[in-house]
N, C-alpha and C. Protein backbone atom coordinates (compact mmCIF):
# COMPACT_ATOMS: atom_id res chain seq x y z
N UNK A 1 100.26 137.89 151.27
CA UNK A 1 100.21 139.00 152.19
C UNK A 1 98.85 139.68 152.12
N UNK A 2 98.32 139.58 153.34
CA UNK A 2 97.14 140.28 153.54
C UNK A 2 97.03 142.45 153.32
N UNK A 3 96.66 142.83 152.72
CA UNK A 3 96.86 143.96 152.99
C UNK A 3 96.36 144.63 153.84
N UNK A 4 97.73 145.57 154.67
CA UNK A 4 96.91 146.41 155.94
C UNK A 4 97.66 147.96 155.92
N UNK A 5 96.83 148.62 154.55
CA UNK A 5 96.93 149.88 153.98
C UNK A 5 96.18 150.50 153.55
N UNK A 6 95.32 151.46 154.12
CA UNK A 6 94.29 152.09 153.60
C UNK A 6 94.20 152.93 152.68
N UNK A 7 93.56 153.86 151.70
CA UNK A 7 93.73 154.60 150.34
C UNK A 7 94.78 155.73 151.27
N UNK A 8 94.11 156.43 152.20
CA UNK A 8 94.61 157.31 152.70
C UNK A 8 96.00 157.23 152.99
N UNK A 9 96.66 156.02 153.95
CA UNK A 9 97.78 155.78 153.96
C UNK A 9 98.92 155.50 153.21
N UNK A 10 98.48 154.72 151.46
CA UNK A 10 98.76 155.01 150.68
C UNK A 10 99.31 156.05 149.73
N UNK A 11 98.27 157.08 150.21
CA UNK A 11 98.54 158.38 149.02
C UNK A 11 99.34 159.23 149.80
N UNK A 12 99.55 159.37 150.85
CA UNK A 12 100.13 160.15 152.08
C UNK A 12 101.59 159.28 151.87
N UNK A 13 101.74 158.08 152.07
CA UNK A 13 103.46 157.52 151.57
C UNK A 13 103.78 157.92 150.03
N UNK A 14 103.07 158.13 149.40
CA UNK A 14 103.49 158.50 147.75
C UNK A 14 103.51 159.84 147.68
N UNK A 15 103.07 160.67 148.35
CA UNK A 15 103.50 162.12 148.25
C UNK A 15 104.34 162.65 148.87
N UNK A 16 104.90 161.91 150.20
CA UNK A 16 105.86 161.99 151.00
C UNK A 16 106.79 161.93 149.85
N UNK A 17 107.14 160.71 148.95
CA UNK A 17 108.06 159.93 148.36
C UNK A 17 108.61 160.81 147.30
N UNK A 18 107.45 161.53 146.43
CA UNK A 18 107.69 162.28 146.06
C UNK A 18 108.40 164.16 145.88
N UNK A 19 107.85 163.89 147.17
CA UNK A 19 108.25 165.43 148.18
C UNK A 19 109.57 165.07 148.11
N UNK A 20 110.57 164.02 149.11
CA UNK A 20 111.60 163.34 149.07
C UNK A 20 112.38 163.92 147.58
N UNK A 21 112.15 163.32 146.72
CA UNK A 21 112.47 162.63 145.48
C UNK A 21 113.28 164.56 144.98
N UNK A 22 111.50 165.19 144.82
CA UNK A 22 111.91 166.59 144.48
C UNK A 22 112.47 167.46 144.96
N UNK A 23 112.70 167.21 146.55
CA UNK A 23 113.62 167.67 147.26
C UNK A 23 115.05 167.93 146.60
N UNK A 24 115.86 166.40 146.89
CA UNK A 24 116.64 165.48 146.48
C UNK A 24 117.17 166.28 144.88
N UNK A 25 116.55 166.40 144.04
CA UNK A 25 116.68 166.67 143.28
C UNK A 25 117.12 168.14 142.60
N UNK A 26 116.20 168.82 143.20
CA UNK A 26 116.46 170.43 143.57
C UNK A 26 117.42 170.87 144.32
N UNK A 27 118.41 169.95 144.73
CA UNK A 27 119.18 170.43 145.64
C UNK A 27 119.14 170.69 146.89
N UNK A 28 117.74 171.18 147.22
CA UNK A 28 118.16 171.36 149.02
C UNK A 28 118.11 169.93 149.48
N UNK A 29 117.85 168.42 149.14
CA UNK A 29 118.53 167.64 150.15
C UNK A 29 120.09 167.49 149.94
N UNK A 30 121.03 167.40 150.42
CA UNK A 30 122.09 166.58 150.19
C UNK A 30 122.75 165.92 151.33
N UNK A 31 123.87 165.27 151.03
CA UNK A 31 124.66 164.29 151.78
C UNK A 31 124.07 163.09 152.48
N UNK A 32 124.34 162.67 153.45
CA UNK A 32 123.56 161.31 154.06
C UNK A 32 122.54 161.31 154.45
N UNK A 33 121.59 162.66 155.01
CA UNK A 33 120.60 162.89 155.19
C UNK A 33 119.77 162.66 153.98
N UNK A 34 119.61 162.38 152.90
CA UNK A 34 119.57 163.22 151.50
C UNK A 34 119.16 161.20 150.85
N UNK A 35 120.68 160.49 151.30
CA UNK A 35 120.68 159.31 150.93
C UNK A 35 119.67 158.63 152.04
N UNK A 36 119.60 158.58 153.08
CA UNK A 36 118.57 157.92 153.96
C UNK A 36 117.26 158.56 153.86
N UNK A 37 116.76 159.87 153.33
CA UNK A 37 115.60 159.95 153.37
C UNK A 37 114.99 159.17 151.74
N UNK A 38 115.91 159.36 150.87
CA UNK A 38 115.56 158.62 149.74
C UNK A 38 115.27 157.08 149.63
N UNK A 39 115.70 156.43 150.89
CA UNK A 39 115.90 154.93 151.08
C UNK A 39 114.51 154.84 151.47
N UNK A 40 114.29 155.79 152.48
CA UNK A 40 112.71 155.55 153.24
C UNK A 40 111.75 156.20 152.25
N UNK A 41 111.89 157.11 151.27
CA UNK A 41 110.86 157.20 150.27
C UNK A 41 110.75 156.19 149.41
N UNK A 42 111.66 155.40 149.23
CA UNK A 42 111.82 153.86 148.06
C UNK A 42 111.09 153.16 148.76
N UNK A 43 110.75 153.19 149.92
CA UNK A 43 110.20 152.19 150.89
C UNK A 43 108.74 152.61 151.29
N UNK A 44 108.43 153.74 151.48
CA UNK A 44 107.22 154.35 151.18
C UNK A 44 106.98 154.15 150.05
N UNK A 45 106.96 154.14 149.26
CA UNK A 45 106.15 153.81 147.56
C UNK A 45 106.00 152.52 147.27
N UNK A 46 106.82 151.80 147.51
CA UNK A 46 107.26 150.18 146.95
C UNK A 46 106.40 149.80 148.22
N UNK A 47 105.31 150.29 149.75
CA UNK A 47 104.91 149.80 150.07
C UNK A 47 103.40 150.34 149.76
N UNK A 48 103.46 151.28 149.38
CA UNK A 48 102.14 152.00 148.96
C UNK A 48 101.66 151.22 147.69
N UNK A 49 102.48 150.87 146.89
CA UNK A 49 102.15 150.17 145.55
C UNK A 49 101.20 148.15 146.02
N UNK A 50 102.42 148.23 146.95
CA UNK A 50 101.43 146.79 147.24
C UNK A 50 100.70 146.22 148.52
N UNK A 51 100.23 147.99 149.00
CA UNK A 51 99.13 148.12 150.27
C UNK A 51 99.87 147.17 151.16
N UNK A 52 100.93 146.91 151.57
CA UNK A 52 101.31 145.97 152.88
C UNK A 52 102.34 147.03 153.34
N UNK A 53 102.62 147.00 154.72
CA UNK A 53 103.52 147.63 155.50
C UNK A 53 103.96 146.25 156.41
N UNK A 54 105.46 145.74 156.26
CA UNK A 54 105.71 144.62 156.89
C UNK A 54 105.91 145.48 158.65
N UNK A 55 105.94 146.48 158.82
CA UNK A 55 106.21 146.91 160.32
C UNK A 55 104.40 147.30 160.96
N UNK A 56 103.40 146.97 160.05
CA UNK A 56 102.32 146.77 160.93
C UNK A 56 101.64 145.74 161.53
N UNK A 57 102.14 144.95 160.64
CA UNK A 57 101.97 143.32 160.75
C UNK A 57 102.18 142.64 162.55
N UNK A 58 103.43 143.29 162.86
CA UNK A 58 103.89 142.77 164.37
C UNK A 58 103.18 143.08 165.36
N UNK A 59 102.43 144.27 164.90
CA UNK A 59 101.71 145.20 165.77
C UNK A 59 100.56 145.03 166.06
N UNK A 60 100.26 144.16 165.15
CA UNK A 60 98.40 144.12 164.11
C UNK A 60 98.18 145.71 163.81
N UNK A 61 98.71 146.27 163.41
CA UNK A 61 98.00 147.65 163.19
C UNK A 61 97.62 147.29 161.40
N UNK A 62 96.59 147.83 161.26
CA UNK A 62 95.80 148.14 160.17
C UNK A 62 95.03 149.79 159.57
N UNK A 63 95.22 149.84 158.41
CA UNK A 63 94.50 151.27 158.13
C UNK A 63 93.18 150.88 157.19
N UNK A 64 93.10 149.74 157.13
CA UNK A 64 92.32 149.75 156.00
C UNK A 64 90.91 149.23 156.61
N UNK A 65 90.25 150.27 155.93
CA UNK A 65 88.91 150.37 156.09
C UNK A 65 88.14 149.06 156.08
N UNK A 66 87.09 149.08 157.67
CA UNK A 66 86.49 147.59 157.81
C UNK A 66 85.56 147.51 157.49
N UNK A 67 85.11 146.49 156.93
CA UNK A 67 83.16 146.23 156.00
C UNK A 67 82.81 145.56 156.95
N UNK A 68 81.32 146.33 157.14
CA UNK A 68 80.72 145.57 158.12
C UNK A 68 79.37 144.96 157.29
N UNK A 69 79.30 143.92 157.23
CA UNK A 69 78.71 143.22 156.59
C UNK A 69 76.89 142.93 157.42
């Protein structure tokens, strides 16, 4: 897998994830809202960790910064 995740897009899904997480935790998330935003923060991180987003791929969308050589 080619990566198409830029630093920025990266750190912006991991603070989301975390926001999520401490939410969640503190109490003001709960119930199914609570369980589906935690699914999409597992999914924000676990894609931030290995710079690929499989839903940009279809698109060609890319964030990551181009070298111009």
């Amino acid at each position: 897998m080619k990566k198409n995740m830029g630093n920025a897009d990266r750190v912006i899904r991991v603070i989301l994830a975390v926001v999520v997480v401490g939410l969640y935790y503190s109490g003001i998330l709960t119930g199914t809202w609570a369980v589906v935003l935690l699914i999409i923060a597992g999914i924000f991180f676990l894609t931030s960790l290995i710079g690929y987003c499989p839903l940009y791929a279809p698109f060609g969308l890319s964030t990551c910064a181009r070298r111009h050589a």
